[in-house]
Protein backbone atom coordinates (compact mmCIF):
# COMPACT_ATOMS: atom_id res chain seq x y z
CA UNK A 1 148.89 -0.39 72.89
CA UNK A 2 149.91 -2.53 70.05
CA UNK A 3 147.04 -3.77 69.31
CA UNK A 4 145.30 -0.96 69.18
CA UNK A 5 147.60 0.82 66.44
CA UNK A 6 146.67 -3.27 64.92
CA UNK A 7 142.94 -2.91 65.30
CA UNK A 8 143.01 0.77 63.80
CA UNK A 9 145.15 -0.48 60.91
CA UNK A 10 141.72 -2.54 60.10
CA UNK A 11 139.73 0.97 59.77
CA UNK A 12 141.46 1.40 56.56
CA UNK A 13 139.65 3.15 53.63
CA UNK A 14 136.63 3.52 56.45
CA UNK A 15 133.84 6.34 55.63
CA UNK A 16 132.96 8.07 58.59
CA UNK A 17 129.53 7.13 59.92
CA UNK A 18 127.28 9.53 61.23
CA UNK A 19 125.33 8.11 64.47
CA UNK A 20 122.60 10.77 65.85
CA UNK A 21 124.01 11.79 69.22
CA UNK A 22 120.65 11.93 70.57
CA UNK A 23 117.45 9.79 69.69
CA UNK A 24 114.00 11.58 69.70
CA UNK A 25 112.99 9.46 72.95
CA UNK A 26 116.16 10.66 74.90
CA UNK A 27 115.36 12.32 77.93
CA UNK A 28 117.54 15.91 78.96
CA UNK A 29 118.36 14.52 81.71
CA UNK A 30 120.48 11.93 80.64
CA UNK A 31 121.78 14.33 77.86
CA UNK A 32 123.05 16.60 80.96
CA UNK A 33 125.11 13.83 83.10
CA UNK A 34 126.57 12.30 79.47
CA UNK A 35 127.85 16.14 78.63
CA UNK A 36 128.91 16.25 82.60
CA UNK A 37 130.86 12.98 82.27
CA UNK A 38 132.51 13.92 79.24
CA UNK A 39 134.07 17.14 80.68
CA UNK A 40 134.81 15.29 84.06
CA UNK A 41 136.89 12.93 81.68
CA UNK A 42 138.29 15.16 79.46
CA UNK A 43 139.41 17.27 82.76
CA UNK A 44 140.94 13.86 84.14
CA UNK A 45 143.25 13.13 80.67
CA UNK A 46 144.04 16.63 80.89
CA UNK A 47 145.54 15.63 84.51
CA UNK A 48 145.94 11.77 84.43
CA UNK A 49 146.85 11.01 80.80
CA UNK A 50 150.00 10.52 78.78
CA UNK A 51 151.18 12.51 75.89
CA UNK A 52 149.88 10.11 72.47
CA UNK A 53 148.45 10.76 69.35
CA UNK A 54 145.87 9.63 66.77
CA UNK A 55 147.57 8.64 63.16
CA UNK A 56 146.71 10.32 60.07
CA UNK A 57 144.61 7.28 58.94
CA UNK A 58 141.98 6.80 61.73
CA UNK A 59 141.88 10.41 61.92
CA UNK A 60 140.82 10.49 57.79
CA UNK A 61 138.73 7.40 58.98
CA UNK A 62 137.19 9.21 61.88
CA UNK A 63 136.22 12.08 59.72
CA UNK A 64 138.41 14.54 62.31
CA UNK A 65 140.01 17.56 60.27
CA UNK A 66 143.63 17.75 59.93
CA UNK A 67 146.23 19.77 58.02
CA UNK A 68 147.90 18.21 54.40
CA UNK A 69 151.04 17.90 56.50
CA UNK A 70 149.69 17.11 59.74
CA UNK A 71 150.45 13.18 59.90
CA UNK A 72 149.47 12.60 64.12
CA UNK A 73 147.47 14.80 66.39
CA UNK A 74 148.42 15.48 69.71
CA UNK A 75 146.39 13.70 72.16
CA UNK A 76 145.93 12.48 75.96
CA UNK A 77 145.42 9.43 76.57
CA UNK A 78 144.97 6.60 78.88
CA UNK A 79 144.15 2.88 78.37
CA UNK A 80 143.38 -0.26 80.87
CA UNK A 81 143.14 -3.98 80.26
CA UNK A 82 140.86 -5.95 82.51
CA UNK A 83 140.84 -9.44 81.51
CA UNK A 84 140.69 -9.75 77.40
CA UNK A 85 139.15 -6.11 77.42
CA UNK A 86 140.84 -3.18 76.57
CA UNK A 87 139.95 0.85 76.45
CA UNK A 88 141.76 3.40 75.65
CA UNK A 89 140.27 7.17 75.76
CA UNK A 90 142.04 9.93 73.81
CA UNK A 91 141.59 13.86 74.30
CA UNK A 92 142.09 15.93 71.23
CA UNK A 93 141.83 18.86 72.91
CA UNK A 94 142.97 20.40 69.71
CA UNK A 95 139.08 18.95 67.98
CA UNK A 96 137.26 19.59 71.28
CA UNK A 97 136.92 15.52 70.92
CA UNK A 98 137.23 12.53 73.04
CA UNK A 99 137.69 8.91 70.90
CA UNK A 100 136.58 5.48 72.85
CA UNK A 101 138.03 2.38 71.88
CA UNK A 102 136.95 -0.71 73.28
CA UNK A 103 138.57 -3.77 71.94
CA UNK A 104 136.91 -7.00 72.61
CA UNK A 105 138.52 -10.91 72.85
CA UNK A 106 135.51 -11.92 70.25
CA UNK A 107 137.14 -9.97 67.83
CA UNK A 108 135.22 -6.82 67.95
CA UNK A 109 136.45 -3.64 68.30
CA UNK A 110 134.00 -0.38 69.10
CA UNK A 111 135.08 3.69 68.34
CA UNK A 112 132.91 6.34 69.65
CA UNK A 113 133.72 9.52 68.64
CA UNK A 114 132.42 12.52 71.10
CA UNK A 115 132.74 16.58 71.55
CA UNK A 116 133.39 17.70 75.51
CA UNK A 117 130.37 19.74 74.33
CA UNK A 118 127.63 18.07 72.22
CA UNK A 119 128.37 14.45 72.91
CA UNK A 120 128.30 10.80 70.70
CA UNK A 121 129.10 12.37 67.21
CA UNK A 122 130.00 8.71 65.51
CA UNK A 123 130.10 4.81 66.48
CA UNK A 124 130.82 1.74 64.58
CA UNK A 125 132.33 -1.74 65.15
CA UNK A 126 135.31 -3.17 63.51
CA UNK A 127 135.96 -6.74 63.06
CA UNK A 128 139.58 -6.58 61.84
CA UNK A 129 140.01 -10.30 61.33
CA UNK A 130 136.94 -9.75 58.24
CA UNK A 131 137.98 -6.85 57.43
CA UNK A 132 134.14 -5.56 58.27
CA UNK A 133 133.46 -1.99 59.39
CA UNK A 134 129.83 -1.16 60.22
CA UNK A 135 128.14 1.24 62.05
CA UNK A 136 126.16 1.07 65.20
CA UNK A 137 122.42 1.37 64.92
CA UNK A 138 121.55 4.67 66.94
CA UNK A 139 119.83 2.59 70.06
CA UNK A 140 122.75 0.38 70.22
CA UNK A 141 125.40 3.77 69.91
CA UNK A 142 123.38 5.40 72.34
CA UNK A 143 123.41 2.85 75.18
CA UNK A 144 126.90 1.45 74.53
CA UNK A 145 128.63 4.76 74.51
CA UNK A 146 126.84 5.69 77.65
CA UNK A 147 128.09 2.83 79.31
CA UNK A 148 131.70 3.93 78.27
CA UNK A 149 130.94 7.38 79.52
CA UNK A 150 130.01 5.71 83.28
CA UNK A 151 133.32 3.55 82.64
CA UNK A 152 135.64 6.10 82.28
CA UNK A 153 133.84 8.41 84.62
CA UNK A 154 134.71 5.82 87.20
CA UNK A 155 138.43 5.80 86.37
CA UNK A 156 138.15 9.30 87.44
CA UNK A 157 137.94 8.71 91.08
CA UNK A 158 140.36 5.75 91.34
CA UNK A 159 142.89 7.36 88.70
């Protein structure tokens, strides 16, 4: 988990990025088994994860609403490593939210931000060796973070 808490660190003075959740072209269907997924995931941490938390600083980043004296929020989490790849998925059940991390060996590291309820809220990449934080362009938010939805739904059934 190191270098997670070092790829956050790059999300410094980050403005959180609004990415529509849903496109105009999205079909309901797929809006149904994302919002499905989410709560089959969030249900899983609830079970499967391990007491964490989200700092003060990617929660400011993240745009997630904390108390003046709140410095961590309680959170659920679970995280795998396969190969140079690793994900971590945190429950604030506290925020109704579920953060995505997926950092990358080329440097890259993706956040989507979700609700159990209303699905993708934000997305962006950070690229902590430049110090870069963009955010994802709403096609490329929409299909990545419903590829991370299918990942972690499949964690479910192998815990």
């Amino acid at each position: 988990m190191r270098g997670l808490r070092l790829a956050v660190l790059g999300l410094g003075c980050l403005f959180a990025l609004q990415v529509p959740a849903v496109s105009p072209g999205t079909r309901p269907a797929l809006l149904a088994a994302e919002s499905t997924g989410l709560r089959t995931i969030a249900g899983w941490l609830r079970t499967h994860g391990v007491e964490g938390w989200l700092g003060a600083d990617v929660a400011d980043a993240m745009g997630i609403a904390r108390g003046p004296d709140e410095q961590q929020i309680e959170a659920r989490q679970r995280g795998f490593r396969a190969e140079e790849t690793l994900r971590v998925a945190q429950l604030l059940e506290s925020r109704d939210a579920i953060l995505f991390m997926v950092q990358r060996p080329d440097d890259q590291v993706f956040f989507y931000l979700s609700s159990v309820s209303g699905g993708l809220q934000k997305a962006f990449v950070s690229i902590p060796s430049r110090n870069i934080v963009a955010p994802l362009g709403a096609a490329e938010a929409e299909s990545t973070f419903a590829a991370e939805v299918l990942y972690w739904e499949s964690r479910t059934h192998g815990t």
